[in-house]
PDB file of N, CA and C in Angstrom:
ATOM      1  N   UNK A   1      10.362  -9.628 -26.054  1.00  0.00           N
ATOM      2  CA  UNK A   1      11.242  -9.919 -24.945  1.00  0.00           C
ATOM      3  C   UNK A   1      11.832  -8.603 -24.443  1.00  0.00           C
ATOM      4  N   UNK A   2      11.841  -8.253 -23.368  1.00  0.00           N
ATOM      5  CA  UNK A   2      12.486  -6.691 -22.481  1.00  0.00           C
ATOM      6  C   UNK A   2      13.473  -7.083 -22.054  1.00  0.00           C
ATOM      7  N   UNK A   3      14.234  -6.100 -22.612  1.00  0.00           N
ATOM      8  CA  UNK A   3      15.635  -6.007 -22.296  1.00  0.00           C
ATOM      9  C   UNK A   3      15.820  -4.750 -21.083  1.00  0.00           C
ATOM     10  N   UNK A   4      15.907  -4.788 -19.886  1.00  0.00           N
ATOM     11  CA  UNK A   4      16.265  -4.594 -18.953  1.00  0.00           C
ATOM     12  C   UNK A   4      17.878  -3.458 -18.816  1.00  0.00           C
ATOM     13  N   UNK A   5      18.642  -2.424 -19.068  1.00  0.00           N
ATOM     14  CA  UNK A   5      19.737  -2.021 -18.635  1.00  0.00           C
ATOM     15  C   UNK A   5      19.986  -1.090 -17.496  1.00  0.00           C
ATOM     16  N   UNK A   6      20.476  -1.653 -16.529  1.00  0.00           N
ATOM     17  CA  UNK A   6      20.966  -1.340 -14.828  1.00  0.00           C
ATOM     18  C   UNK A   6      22.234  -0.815 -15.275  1.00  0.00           C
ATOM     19  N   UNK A   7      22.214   1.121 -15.484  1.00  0.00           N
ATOM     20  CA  UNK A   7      23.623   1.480 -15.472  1.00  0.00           C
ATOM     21  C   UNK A   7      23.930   1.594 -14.474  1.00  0.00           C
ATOM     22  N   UNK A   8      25.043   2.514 -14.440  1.00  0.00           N
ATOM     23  CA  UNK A   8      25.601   3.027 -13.181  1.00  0.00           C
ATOM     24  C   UNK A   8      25.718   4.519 -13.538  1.00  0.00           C
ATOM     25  N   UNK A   9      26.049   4.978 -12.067  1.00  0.00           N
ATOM     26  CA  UNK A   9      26.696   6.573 -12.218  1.00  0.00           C
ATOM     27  C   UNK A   9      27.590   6.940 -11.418  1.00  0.00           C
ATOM     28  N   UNK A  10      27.734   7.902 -10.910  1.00  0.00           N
ATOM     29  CA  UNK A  10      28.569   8.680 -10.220  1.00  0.00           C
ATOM     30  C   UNK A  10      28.990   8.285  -8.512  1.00  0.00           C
ATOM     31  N   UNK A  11      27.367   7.244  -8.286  1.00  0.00           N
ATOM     32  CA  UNK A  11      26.969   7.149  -6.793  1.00  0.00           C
ATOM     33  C   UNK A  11      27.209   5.642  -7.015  1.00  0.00           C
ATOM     34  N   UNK A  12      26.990   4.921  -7.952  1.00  0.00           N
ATOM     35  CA  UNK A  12      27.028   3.525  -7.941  1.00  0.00           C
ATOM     36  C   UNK A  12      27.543   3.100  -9.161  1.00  0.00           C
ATOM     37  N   UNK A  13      28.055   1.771  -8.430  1.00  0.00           N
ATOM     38  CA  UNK A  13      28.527   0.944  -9.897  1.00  0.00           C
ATOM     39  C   UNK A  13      27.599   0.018 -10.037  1.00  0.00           C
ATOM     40  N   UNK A  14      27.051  -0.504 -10.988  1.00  0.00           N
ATOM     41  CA  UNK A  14      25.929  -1.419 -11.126  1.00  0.00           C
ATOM     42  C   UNK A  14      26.866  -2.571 -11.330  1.00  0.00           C
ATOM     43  N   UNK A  15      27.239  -2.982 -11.921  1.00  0.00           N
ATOM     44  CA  UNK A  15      28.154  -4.161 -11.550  1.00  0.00           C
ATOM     45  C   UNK A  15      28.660  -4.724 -10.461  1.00  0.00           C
ATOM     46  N   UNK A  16      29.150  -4.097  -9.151  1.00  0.00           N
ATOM     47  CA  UNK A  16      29.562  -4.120  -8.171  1.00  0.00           C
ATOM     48  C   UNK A  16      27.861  -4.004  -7.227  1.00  0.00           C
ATOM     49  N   UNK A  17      27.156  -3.440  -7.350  1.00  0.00           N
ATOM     50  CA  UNK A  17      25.993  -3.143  -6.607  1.00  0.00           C
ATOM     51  C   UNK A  17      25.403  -4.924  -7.216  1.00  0.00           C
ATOM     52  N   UNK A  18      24.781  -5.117  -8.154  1.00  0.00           N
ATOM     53  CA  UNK A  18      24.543  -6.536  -8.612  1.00  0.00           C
ATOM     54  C   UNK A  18      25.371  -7.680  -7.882  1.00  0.00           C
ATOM     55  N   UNK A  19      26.867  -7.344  -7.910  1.00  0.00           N
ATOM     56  CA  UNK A  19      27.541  -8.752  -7.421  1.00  0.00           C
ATOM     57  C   UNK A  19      27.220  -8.930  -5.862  1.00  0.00           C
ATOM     58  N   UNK A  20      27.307  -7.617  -5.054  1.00  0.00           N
ATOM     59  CA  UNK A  20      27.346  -7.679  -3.777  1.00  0.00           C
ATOM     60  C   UNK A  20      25.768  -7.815  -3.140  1.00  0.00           C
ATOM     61  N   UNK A  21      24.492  -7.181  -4.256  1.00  0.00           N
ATOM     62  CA  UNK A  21      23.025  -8.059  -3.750  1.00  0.00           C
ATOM     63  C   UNK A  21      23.027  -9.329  -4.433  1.00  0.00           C
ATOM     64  N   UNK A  22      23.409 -10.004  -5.256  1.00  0.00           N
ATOM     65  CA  UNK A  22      23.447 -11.413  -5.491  1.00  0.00           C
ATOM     66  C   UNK A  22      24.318 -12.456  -3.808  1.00  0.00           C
ATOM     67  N   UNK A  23      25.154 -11.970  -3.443  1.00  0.00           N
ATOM     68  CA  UNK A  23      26.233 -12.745  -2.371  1.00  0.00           C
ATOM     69  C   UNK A  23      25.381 -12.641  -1.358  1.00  0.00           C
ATOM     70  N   UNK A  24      25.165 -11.044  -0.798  1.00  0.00           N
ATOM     71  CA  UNK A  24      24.340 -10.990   0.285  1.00  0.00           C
ATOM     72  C   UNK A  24      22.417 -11.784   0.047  1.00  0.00           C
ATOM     73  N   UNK A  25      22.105 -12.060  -0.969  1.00  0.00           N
ATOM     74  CA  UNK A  25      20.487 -12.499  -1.201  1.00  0.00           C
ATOM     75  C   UNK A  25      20.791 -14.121  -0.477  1.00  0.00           C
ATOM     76  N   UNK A  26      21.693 -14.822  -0.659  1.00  0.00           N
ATOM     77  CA  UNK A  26      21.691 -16.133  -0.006  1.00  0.00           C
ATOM     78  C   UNK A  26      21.211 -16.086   1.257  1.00  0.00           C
ATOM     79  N   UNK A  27      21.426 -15.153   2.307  1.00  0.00           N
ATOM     80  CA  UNK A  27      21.106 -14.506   3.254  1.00  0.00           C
ATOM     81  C   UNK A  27      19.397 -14.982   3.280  1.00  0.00           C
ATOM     82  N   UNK A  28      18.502 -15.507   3.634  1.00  0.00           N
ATOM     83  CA  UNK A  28      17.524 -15.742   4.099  1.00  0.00           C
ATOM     84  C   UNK A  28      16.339 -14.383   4.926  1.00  0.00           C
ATOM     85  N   UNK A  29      17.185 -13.594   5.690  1.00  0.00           N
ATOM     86  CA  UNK A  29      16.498 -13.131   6.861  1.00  0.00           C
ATOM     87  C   UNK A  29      16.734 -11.538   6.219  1.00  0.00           C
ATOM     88  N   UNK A  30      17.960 -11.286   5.068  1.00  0.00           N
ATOM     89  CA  UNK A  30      18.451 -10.570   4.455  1.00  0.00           C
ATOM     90  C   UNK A  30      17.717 -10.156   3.246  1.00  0.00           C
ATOM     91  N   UNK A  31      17.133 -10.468   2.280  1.00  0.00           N
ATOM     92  CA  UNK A  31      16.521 -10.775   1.157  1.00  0.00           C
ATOM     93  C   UNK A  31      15.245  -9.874   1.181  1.00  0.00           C
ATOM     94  N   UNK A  32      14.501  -9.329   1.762  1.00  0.00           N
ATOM     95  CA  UNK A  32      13.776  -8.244   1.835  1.00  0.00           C
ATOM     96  C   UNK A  32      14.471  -7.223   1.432  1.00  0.00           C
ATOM     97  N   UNK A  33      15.493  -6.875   2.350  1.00  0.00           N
ATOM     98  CA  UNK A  33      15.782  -5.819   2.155  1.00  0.00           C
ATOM     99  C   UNK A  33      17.145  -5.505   0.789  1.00  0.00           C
ATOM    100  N   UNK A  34      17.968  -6.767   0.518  1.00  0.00           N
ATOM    101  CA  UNK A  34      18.575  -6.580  -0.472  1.00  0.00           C
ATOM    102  C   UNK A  34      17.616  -6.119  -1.885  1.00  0.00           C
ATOM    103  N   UNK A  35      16.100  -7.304  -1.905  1.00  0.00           N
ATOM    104  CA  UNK A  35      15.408  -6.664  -3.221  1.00  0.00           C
ATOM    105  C   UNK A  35      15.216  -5.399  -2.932  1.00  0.00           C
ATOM    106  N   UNK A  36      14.967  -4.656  -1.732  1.00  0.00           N
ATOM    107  CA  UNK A  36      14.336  -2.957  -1.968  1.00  0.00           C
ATOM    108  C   UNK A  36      15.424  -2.438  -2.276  1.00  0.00           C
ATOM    109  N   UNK A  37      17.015  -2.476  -1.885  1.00  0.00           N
ATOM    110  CA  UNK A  37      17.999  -1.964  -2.255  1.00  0.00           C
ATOM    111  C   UNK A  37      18.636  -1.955  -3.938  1.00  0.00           C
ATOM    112  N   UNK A  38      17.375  -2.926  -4.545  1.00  0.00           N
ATOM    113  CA  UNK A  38      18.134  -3.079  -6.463  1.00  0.00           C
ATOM    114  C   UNK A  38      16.961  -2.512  -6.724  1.00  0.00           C
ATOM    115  N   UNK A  39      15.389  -2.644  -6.278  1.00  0.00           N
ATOM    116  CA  UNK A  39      14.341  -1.974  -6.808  1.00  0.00           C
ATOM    117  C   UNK A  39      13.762  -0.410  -6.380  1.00  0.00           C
ATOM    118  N   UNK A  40      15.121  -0.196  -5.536  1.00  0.00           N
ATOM    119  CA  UNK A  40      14.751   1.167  -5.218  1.00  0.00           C
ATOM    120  C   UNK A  40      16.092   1.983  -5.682  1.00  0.00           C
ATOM    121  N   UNK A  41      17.164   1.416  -6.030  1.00  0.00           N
ATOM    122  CA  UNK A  41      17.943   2.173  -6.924  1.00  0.00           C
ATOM    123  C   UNK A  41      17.916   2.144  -8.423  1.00  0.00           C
ATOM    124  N   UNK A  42      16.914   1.055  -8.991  1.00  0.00           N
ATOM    125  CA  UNK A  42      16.219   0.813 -10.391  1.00  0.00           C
ATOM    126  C   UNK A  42      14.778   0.585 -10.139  1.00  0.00           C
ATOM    127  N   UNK A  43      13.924   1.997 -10.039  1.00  0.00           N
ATOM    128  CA  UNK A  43      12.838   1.563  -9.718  1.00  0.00           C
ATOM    129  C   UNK A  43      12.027   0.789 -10.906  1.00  0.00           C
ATOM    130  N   UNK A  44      12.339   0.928 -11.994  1.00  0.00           N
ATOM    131  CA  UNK A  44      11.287   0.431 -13.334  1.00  0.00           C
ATOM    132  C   UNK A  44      11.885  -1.221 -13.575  1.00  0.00           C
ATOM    133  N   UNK A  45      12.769  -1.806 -12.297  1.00  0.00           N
ATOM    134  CA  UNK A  45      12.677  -2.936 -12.720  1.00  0.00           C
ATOM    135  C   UNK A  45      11.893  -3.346 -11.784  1.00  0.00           C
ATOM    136  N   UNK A  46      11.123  -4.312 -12.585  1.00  0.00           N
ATOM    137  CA  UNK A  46      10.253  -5.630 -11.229  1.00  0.00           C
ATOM    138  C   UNK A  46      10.874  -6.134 -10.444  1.00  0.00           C
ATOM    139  N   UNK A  47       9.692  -6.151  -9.616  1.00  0.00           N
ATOM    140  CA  UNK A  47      10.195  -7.027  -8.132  1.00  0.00           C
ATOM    141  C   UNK A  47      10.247  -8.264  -8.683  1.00  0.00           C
ATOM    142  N   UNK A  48       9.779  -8.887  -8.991  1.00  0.00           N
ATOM    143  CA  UNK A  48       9.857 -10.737  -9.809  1.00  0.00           C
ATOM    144  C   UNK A  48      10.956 -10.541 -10.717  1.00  0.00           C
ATOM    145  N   UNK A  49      11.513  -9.497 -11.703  1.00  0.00           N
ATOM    146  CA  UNK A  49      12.667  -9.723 -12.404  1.00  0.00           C
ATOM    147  C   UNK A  49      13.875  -9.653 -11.840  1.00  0.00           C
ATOM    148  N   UNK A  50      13.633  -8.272 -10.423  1.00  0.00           N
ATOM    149  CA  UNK A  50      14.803  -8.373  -9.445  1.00  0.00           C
ATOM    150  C   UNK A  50      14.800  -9.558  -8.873  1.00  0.00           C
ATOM    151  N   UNK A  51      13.973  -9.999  -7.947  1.00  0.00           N
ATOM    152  CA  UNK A  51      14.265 -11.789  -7.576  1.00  0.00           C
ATOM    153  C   UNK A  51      14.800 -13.099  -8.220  1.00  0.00           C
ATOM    154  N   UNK A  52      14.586 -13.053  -9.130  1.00  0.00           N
ATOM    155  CA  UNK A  52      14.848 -13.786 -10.351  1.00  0.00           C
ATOM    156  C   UNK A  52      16.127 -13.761 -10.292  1.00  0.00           C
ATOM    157  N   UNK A  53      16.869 -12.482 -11.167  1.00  0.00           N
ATOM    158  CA  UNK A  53      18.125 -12.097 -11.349  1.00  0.00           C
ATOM    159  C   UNK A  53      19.401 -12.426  -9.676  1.00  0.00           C
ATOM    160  N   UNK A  54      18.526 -11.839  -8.196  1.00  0.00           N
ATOM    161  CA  UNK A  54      19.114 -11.941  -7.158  1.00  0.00           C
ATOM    162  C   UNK A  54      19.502 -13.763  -7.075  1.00  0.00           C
ATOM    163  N   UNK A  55      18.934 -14.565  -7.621  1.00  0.00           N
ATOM    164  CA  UNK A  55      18.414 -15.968  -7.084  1.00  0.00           C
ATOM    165  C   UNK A  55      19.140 -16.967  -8.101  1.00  0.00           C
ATOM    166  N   UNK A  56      19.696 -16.028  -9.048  1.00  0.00           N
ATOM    167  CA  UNK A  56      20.064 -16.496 -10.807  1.00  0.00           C
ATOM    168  C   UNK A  56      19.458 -17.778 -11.145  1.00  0.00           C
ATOM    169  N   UNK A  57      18.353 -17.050 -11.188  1.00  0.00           N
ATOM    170  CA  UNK A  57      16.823 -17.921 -12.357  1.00  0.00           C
ATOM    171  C   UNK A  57      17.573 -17.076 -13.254  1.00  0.00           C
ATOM    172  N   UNK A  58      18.035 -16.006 -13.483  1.00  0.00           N
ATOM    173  CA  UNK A  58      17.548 -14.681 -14.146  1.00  0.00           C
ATOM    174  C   UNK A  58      19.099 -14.689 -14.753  1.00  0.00           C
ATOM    175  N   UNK A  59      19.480 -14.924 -16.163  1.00  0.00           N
ATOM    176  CA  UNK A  59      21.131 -14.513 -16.537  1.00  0.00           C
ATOM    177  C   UNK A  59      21.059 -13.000 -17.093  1.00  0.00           C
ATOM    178  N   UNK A  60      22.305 -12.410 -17.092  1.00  0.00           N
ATOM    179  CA  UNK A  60      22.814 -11.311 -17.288  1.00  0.00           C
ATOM    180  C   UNK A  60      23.857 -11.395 -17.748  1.00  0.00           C
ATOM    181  N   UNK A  61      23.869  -9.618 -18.458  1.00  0.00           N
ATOM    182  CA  UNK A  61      25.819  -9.920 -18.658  1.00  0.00           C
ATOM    183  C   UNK A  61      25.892  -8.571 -18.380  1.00  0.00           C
ATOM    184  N   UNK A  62      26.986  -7.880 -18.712  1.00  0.00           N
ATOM    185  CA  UNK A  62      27.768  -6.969 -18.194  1.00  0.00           C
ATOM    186  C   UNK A  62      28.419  -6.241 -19.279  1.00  0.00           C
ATOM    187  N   UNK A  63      28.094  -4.771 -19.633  1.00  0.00           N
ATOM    188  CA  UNK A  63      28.810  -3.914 -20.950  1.00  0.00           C
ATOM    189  C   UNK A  63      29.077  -2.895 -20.756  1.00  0.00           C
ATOM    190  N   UNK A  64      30.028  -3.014 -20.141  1.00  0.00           N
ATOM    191  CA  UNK A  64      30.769  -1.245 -19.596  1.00  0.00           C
ATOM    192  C   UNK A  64      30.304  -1.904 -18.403  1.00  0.00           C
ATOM    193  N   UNK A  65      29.674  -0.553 -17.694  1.00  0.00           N
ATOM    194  CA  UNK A  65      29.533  -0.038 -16.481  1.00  0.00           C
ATOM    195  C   UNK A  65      27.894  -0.821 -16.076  1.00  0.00           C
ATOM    196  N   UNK A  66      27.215  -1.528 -17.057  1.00  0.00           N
ATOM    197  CA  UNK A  66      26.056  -1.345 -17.513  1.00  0.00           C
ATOM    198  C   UNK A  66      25.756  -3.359 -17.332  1.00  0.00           C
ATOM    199  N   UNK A  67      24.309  -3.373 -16.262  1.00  0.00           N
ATOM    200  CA  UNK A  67      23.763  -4.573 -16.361  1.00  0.00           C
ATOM    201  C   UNK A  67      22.847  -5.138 -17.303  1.00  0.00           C
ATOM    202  N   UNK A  68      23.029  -5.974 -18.413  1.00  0.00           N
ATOM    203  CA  UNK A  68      22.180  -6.015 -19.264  1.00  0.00           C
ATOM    204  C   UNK A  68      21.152  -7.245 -18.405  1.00  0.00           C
ATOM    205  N   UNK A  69      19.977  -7.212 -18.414  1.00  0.00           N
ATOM    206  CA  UNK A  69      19.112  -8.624 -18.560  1.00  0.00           C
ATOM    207  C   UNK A  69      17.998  -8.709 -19.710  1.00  0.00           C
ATOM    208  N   UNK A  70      17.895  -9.756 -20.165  1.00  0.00           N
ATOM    209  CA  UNK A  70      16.709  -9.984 -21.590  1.00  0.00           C
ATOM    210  C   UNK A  70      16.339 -11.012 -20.551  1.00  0.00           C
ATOM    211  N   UNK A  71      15.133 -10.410 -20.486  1.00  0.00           N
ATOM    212  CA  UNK A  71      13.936 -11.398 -19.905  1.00  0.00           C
ATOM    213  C   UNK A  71      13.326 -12.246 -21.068  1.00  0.00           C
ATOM    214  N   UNK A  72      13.341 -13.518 -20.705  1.00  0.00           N
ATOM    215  CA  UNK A  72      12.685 -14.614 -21.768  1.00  0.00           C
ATOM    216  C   UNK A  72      11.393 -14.891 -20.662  1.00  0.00           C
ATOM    217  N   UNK A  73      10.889 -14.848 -20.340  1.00  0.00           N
ATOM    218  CA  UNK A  73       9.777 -15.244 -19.494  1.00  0.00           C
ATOM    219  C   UNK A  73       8.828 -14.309 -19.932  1.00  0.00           C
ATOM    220  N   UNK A  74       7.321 -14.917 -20.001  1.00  0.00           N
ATOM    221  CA  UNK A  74       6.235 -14.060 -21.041  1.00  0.00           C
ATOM    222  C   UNK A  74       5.455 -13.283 -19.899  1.00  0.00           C
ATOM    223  N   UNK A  75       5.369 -13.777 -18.328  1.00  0.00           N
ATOM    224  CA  UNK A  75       5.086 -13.603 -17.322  1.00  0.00           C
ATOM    225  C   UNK A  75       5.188 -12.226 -16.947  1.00  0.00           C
ATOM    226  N   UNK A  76       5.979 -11.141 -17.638  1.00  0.00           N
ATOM    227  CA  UNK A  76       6.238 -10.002 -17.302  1.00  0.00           C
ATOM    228  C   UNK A  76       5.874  -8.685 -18.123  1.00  0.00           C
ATOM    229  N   UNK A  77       4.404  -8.212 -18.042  1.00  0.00           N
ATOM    230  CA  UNK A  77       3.725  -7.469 -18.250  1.00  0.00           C
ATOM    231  C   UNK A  77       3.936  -5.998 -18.173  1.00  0.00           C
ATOM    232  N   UNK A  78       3.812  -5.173 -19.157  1.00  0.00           N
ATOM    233  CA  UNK A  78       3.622  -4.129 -19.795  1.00  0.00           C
ATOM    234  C   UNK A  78       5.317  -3.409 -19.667  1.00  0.00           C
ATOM    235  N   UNK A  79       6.502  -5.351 -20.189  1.00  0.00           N
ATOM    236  CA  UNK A  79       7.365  -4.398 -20.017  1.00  0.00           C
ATOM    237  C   UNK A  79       8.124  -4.142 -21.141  1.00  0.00           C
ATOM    238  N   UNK A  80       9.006  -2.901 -21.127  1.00  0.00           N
ATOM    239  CA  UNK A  80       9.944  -2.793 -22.852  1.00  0.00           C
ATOM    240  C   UNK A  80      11.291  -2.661 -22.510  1.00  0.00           C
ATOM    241  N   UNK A  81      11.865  -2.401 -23.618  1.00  0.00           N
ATOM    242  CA  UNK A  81      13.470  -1.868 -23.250  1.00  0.00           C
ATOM    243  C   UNK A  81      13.569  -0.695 -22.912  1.00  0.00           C
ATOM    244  N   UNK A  82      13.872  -0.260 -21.674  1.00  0.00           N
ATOM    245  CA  UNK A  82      14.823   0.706 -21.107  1.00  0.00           C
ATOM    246  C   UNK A  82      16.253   0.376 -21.071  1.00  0.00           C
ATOM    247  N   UNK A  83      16.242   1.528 -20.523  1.00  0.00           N
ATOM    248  CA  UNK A  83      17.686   1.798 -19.351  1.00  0.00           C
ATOM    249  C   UNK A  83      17.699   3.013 -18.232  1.00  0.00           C
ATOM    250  N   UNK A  84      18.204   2.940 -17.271  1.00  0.00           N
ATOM    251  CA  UNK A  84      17.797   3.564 -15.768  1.00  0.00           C
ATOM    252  C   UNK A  84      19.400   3.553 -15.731  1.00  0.00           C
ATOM    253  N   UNK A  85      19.516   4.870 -15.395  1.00  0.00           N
ATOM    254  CA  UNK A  85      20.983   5.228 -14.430  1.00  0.00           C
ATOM    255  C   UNK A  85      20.224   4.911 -12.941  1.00  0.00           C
ATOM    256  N   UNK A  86      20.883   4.667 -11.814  1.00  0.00           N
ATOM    257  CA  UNK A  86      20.802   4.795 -10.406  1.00  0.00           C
ATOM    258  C   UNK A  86      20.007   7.102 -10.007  1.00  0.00           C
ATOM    259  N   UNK A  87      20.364   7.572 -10.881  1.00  0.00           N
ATOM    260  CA  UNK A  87      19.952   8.738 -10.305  1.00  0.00           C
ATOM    261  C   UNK A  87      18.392   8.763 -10.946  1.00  0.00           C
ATOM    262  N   UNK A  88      17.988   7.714 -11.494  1.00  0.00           N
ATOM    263  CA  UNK A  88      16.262   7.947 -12.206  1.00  0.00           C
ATOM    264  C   UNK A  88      16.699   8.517 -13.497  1.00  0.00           C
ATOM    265  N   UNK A  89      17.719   8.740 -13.966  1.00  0.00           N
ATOM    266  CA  UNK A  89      17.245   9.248 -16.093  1.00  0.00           C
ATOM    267  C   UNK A  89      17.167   7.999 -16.868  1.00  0.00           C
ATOM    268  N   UNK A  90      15.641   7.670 -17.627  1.00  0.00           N
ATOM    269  CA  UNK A  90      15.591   6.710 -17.778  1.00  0.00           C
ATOM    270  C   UNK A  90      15.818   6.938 -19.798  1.00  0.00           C
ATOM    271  N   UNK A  91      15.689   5.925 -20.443  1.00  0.00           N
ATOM    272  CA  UNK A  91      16.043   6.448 -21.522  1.00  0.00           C
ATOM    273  C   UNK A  91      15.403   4.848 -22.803  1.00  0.00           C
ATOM    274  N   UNK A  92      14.933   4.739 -23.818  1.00  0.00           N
ATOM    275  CA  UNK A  92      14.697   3.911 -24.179  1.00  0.00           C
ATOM    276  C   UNK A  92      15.333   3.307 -25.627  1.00  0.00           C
TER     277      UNK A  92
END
């Protein structure tokens, strides 16, 4: 199971960046561009795990500054535990 961690840094809060593409994804006409805005400031997460999570198929929690998700779905290929700051240092 991959455990997924969306920190933050200096430029973003991942907590606050998560709450405000979850509100804005209801948005219909919006939703393109909210997923490029979580998969292009976390590029090593999936587009299907970002949707998921935007749509809350997908639970999370929150530790520090820091988005945790554990993917239970087997559907998601060649992935492991990281963690990604918003500036790309990724770390395992």
């Amino acid at each position: 199971m991959p455990t997924y961690k969306l920190g933050s840094s200096s430029l973003v809060h991942a907590p606050g960046l998560i709450a405000w593409a979850i509100n804005a994804y209801v948005f219909p006409r919006d939703r393109a561009a909210i997923l490029r805005v979580v998969t292009d400031t976390w590029p090593g997460l999936p587009a299907d795990s970002a949707r998921r999570l935007l749509t809350g198929e997908q639970a999370y929690r929150i530790e520090d500054d820091t988005i945790v998700i554990d993917v239970t779905q087997t559907d998601v290929a060649d992935a492991t535990s990281w963690t990604m700051d918003s500036t790309g240092k990724v770390g395992q």
